[in-house]
Protein backbone atom coordinates (compact mmCIF):
# COMPACT_ATOMS: atom_id res chain seq x y z
CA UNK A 1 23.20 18.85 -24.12
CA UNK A 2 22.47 15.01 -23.56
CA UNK A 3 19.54 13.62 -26.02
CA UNK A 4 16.73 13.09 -24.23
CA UNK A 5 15.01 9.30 -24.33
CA UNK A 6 11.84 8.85 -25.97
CA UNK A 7 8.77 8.56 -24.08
CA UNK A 8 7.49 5.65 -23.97
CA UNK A 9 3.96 6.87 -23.64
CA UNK A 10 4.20 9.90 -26.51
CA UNK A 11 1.62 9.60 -29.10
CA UNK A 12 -0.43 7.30 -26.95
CA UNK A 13 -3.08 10.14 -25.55
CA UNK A 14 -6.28 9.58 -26.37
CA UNK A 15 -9.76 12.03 -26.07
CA UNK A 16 -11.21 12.09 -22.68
CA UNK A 17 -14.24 10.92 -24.24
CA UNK A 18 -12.87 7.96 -26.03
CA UNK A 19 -11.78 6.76 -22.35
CA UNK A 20 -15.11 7.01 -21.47
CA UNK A 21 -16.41 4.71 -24.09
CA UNK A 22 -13.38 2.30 -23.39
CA UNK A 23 -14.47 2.49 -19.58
CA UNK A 24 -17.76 1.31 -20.30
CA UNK A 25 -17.19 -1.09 -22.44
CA UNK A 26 -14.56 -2.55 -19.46
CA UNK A 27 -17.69 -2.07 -17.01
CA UNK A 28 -19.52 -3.91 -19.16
CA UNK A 29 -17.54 -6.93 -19.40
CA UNK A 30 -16.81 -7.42 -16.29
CA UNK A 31 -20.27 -7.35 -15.19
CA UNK A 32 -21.26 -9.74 -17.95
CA UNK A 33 -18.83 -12.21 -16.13
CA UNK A 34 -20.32 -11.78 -13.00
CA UNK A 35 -23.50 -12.01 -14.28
CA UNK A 36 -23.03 -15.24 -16.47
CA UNK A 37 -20.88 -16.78 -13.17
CA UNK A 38 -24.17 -16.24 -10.93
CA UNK A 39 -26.92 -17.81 -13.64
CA UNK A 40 -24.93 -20.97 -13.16
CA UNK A 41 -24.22 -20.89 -10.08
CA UNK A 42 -28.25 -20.12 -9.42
CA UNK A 43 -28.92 -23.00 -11.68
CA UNK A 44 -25.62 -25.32 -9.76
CA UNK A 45 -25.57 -25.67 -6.93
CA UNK A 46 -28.07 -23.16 -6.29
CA UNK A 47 -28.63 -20.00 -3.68
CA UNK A 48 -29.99 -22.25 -1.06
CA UNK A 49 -26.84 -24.85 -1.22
CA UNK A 50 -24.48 -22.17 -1.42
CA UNK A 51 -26.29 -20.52 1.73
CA UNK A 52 -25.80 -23.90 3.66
CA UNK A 53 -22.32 -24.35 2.26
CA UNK A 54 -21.34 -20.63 4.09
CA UNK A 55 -23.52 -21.51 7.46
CA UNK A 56 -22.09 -24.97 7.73
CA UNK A 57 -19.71 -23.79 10.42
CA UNK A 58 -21.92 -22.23 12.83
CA UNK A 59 -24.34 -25.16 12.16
CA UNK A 60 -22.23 -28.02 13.58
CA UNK A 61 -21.43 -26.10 16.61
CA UNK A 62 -24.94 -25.15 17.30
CA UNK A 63 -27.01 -27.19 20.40
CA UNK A 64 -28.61 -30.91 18.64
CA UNK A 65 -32.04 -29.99 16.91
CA UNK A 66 -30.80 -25.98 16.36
CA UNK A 67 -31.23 -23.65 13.27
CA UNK A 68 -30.89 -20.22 11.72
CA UNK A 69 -34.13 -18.48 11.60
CA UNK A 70 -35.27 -15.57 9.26
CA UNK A 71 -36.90 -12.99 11.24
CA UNK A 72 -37.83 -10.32 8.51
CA UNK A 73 -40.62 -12.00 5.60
CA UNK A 74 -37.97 -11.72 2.35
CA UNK A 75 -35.05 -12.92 4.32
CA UNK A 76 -35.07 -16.81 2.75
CA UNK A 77 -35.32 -15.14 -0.37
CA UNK A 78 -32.94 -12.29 -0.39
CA UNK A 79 -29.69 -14.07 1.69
CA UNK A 80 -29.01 -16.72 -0.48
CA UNK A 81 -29.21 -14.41 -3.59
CA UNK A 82 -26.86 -12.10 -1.90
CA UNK A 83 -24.34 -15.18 -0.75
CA UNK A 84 -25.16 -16.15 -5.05
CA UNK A 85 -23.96 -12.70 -6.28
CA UNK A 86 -20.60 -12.99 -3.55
CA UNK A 87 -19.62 -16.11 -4.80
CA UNK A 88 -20.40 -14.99 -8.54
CA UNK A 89 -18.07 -11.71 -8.06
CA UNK A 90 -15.61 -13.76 -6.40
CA UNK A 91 -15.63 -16.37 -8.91
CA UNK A 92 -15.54 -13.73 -11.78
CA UNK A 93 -12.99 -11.67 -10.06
CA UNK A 94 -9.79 -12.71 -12.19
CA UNK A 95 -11.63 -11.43 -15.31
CA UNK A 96 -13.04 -7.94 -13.32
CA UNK A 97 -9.38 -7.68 -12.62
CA UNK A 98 -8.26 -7.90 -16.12
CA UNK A 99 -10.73 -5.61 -17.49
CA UNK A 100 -9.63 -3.02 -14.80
CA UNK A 101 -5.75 -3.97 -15.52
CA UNK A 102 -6.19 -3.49 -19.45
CA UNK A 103 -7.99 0.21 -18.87
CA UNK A 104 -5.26 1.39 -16.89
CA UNK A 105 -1.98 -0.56 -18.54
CA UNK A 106 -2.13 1.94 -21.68
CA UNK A 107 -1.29 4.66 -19.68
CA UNK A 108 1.84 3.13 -17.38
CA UNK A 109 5.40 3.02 -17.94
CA UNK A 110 6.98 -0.66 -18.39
CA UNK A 111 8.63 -0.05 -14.71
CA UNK A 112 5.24 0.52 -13.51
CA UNK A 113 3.54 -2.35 -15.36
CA UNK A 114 6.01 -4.85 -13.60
CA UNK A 115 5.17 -3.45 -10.23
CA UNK A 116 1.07 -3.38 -10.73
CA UNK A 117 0.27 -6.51 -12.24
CA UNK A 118 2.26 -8.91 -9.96
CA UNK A 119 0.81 -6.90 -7.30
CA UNK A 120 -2.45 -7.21 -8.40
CA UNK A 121 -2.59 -10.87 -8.94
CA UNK A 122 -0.54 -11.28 -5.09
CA UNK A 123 -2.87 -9.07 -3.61
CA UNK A 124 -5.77 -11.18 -4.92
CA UNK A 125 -4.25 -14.55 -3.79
CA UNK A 126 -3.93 -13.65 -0.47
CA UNK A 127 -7.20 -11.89 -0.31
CA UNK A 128 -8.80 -15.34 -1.16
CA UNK A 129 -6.25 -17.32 1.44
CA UNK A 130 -7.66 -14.98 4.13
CA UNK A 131 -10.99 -15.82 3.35
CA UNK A 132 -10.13 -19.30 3.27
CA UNK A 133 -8.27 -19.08 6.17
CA UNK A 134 -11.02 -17.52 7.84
CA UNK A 135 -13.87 -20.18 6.80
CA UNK A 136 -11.92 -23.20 7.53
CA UNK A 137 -10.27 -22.71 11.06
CA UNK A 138 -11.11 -19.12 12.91
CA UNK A 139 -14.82 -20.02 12.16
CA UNK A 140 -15.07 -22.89 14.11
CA UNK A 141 -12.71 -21.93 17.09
CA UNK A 142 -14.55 -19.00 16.96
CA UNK A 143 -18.00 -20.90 16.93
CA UNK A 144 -16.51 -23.49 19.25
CA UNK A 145 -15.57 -20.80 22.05
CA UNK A 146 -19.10 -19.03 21.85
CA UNK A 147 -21.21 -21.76 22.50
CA UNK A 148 -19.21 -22.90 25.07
CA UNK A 149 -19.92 -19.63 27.14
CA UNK A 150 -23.80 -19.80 26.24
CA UNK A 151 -25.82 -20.38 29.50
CA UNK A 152 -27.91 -23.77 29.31
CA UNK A 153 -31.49 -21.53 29.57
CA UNK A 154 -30.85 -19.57 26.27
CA UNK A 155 -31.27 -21.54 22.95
CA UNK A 156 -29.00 -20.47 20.03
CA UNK A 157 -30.81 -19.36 17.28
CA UNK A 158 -28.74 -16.63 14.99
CA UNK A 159 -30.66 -14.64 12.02
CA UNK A 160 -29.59 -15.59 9.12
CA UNK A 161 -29.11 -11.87 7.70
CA UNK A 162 -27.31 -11.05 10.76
CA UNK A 163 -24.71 -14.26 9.95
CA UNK A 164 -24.53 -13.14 6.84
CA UNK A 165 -22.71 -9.55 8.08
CA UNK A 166 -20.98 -10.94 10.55
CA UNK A 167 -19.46 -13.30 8.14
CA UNK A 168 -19.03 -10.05 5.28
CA UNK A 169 -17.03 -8.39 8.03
CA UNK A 170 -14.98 -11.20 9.08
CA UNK A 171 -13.78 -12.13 5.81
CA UNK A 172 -13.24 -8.32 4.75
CA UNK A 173 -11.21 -8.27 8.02
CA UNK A 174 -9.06 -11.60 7.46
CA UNK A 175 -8.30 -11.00 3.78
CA UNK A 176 -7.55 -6.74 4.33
CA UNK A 177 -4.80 -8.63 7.34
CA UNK A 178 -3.86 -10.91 4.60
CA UNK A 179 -3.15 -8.00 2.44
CA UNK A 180 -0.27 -6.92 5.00
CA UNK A 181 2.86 -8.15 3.09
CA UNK A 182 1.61 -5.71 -0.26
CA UNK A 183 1.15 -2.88 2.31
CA UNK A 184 4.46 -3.37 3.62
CA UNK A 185 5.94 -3.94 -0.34
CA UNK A 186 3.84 -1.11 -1.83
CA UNK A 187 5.33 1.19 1.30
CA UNK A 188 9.11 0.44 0.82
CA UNK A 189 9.03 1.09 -3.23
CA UNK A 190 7.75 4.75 -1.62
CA UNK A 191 10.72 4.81 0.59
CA UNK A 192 8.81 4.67 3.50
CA UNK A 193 9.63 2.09 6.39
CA UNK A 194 9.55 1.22 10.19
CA UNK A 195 12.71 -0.50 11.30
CA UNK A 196 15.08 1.69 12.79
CA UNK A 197 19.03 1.03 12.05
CA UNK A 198 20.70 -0.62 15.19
CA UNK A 199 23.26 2.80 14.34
CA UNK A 200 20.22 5.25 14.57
CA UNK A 201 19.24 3.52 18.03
CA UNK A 202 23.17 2.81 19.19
CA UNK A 203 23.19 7.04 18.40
CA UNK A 204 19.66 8.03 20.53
CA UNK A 205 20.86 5.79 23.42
CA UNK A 206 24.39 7.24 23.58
CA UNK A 207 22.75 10.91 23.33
CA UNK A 208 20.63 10.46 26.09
CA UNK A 209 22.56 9.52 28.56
CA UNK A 210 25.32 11.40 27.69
CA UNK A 211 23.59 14.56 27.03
CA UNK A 212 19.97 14.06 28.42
CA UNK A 213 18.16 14.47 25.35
CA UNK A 214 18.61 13.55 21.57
CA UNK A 215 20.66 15.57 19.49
CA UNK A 216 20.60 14.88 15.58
CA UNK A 217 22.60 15.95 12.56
CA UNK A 218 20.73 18.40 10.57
CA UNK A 219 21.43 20.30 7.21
CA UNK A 220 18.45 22.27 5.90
CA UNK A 221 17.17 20.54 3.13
CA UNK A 222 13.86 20.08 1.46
CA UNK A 223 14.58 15.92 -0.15
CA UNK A 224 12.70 14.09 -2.96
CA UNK A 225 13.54 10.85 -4.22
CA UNK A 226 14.79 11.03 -7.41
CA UNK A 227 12.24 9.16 -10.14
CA UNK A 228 13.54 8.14 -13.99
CA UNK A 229 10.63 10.12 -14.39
CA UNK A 230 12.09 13.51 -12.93
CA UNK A 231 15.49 12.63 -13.71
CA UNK A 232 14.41 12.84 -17.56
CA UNK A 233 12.36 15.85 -17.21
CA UNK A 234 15.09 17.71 -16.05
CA UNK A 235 17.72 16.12 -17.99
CA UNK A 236 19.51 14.98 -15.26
CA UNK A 237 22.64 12.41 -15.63
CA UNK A 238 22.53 10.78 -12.74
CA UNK A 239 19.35 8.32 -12.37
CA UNK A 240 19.27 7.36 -8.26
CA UNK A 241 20.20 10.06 -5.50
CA UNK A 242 17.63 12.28 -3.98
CA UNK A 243 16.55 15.57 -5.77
CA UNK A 244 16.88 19.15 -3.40
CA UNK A 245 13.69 21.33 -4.03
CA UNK A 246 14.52 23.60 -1.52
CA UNK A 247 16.73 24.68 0.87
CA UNK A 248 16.58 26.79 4.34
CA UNK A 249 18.06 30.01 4.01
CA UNK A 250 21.57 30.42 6.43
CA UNK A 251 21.19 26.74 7.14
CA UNK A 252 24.05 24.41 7.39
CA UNK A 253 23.57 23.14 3.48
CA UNK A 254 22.91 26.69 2.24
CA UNK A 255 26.16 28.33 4.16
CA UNK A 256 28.17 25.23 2.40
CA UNK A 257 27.03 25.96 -1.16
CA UNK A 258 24.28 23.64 -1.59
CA UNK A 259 21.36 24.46 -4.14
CA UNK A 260 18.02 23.80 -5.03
CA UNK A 261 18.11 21.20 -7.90
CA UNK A 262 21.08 19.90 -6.92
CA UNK A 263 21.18 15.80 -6.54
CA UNK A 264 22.49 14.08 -3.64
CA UNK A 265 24.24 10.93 -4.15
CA UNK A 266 26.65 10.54 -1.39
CA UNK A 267 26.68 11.68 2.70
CA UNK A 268 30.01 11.50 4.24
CA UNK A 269 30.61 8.65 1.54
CA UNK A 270 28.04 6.76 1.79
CA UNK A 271 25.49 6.17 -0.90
CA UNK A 272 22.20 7.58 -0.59
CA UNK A 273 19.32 6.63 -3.49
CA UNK A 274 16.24 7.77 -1.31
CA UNK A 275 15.32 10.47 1.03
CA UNK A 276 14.81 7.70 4.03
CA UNK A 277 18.72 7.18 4.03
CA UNK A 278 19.57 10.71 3.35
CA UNK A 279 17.73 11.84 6.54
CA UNK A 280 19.11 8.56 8.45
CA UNK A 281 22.84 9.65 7.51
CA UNK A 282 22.40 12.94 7.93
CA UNK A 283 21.02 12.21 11.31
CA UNK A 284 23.74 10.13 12.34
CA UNK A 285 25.89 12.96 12.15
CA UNK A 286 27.12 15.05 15.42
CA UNK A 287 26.42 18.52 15.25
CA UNK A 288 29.49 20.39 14.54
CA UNK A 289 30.80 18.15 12.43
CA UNK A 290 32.29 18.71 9.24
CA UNK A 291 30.71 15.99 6.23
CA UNK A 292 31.94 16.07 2.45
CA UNK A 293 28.30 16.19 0.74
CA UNK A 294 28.54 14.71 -2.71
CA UNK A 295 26.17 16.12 -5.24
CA UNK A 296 25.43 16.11 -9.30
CA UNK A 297 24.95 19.74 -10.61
CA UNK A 298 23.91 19.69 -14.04
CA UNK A 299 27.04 17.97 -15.17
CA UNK A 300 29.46 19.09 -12.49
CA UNK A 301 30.03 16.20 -9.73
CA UNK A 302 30.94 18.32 -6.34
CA UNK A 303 31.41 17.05 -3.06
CA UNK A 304 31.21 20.54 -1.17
CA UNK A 305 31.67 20.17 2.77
CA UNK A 306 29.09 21.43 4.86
CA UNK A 307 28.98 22.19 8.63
CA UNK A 308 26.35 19.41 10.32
CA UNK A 309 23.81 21.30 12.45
CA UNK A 310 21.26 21.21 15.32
CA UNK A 311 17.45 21.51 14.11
CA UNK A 312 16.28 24.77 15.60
CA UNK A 313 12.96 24.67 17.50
CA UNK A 314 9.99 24.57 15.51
CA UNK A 315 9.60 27.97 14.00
CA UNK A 316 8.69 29.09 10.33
CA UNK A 317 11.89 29.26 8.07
CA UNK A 318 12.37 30.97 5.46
CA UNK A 319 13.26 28.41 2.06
CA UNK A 320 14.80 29.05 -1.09
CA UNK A 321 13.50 27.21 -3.74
C-alpha cells in the first residue's frame, strides 16, 4: 500500500476557544485601524470637506444658485460622519483584509492560500476601480441626463441623506459589476462554466433536424471532481479524473462493469479532469454507441467498454453507491 503524504495541516488544530480569543483580537485590530483612519480624517480634511468632496458631482450639474438641503434636524451632523466612517473603512480596508486573511490562512492548504490571497487583493482592486469608475464618469452623465429632463417650474434641491443612499447603492452596484471577472475565475476553479463547445452545439443542431428533438449520450453515473484532497483520503494514485460515487442500477455504466469509487480519466480517449467535460463527452456520444471508458481502480487501470445510452424520462432510479 502507497505511503500516504503528510498533512500539511496535522498538528495545527487548535481549541475552539482559543479561535475565539484569536478572532477578537483580529476584530479588534481592524477596528482600531478604522478607527485611528477616521480621527484623522475628522481632524484632515474633515466630515464637512469630505461631504462636499462626494456631492461635488451633483453640485456642478445643479441649476446656478442650487444646493442640497437637510430636511430632518441631525442631518448636517450625522451625513458627513457617516461619509467620515466610509472613507475611514475604505481607507483602512487593506489592513481589515489582512487581519481577516491571517485568521483564516492557518487553517488552508498552500493550493488554497495561492488561490485566496491573490483573489482577495484582485477582488479589492476592482472593487475600488468601480467606485472610481462610478464617481468620476457615470456620475456626471448620470447627473448631466437628469437635469436635462427637469421641467423649468421645479427647482432641484436633493436631501442630502437621500444622496447619500443613492450614492451607497450606486457604488455597491458598480464595484459588485466590477467584481465580475473573480465571479467568473472563482466559478471555473469549481468546474462550472457557460460557453457551450461549438461540438456540443454542431451535435443539438444536427439532432434536431434530423431527429426532431435532442438526443444525448448518457451512462448512469453519479460524477465528482476529483480533489488532492479526496484523492489522498482514499489513497488514490491517480490525482485529476473525476471520482464515481454512485451509479444507476442496469444503466449503461453499471451493465459495462463500472463501479462506485472508480476514477474516470479518459471517455472514448479523451482526457477528462472534471465532471463538466465528462458530462460534455459523454453527451457527445450517439446512443447506441459503443465507447472504451478508461478508469483507475485502486491500482488496476481498465478501460472497460460500455454501451452509450438515452436518459430515460425523469423518474426515481434506483443508485448503487
Amino acid at each position: 500500500m502507497a505511503e500516504k503524504d503528510p498533512d500539511e495541516l496535522a498538528g495545527t488544530e487548535q481549541p475552539f476557544v482559543s479561535h475565539l480569543v484569536e478572532l477578537r483580537d483580529r476584530l479588534i485590530r481592524a477596528s482600531l485601524a478604522v478607527l485611528v483612519c477616521a480621527a484623522v480624517l475628522f481632524f484632515y480634511p474633515g466630515p464637512s470637506a469630505l461631504y462636499d468632496l462626494l456631492a461635488a458631482p451633483l453640485v456642478a450639474h445643479l441649476p446656478a444658485g442650487g444646493t442640497l438641503i437637510a430636511t430632518n434636524v441631525i442631518s448636517p451632523f450625522l451625513v458627513p460622519m457617516k461619509i467620515t466612517l466610509m472613507a475611514a473603512f475604505l481607507i483602512a480596508l487593506p489592513v481589515v483584509l489582512y487581519q481577516a486573511w491571517a485568521f483564516v490562512a492557518p487553517g488552508l492548504y498552500l493550493h488554497e492560500k495561492k488561490l485566496v490571497l491573490p483573489l482577495v487583493v484582485s477582488s479589492t482592486i476592482l472593487f475600488f476601480l468601480g467606485v472610481a469608475f462610478c464617481y468620476f464618469f457615470v456620475f456626471g452623465k448620470v447627473f448631466t441626463f437628469i437635469q436635462s429632463f427637469a421641467p423649468k417650474s421645479v427647482s432641484a434641491m436633493p436631501d442630502i441623506e437621500a444622496y447619500l443612499s443613492f450614492v451607497m447603492t450606486m457604488f455597491i452596484a458598480f464595484g459588485a459589476a466590477f467584481e465580475v471577472p473573480i465571479a467568473v475565475v472563482v466559478l471555473a476553479r469549481l468546474g462550472i462554466g457557460f460557453a457551450i463547445p461549438v461540438s456540443t452545439a454542431r451535435q443539438v443542431m444536427e439532432s434536431l433536424i434530423k431527429e426532431g428533438r435532442v438526443t444525448r449520450g448518457w451512462i448512469g453515473v453519479e460524477p465528482r471532481d476529483l480533489t488532492p484532497e479526496i484523492a489522498k483520503t482514499l489513497d488514490l494514485r491517480v490525482k485529476q479524473g473525476v471520482l464515481i460515487t454512485g451509479v444507476v442500477q442496469s444503466g449503461p455504466a453499471s451493465e459495462g462493469g463500472v463501479r462506485p469509487g472508480d476514477v474516470v480519466v479518459k471517455i472514448a480517449g479523451a482526457p477528462v479532469t472534471n465532471t463538466p467535460q465528462l458530462l460534455n463527452a459523454v453527451a457527445a456520444l450517439k446512443p447506441r454507441e459503443t465507447a472504451i471508458v478508461s478508469v483507475q481502480r485502486g491500482s488496476d487501470a481498465l478501460d472497460i467498454k460500455v454501451t452509450v445510452g438515452q436518459r430515460p424520462p425523469s423518474r426515481p432510479m434506483s443508485v448503487e453507491r
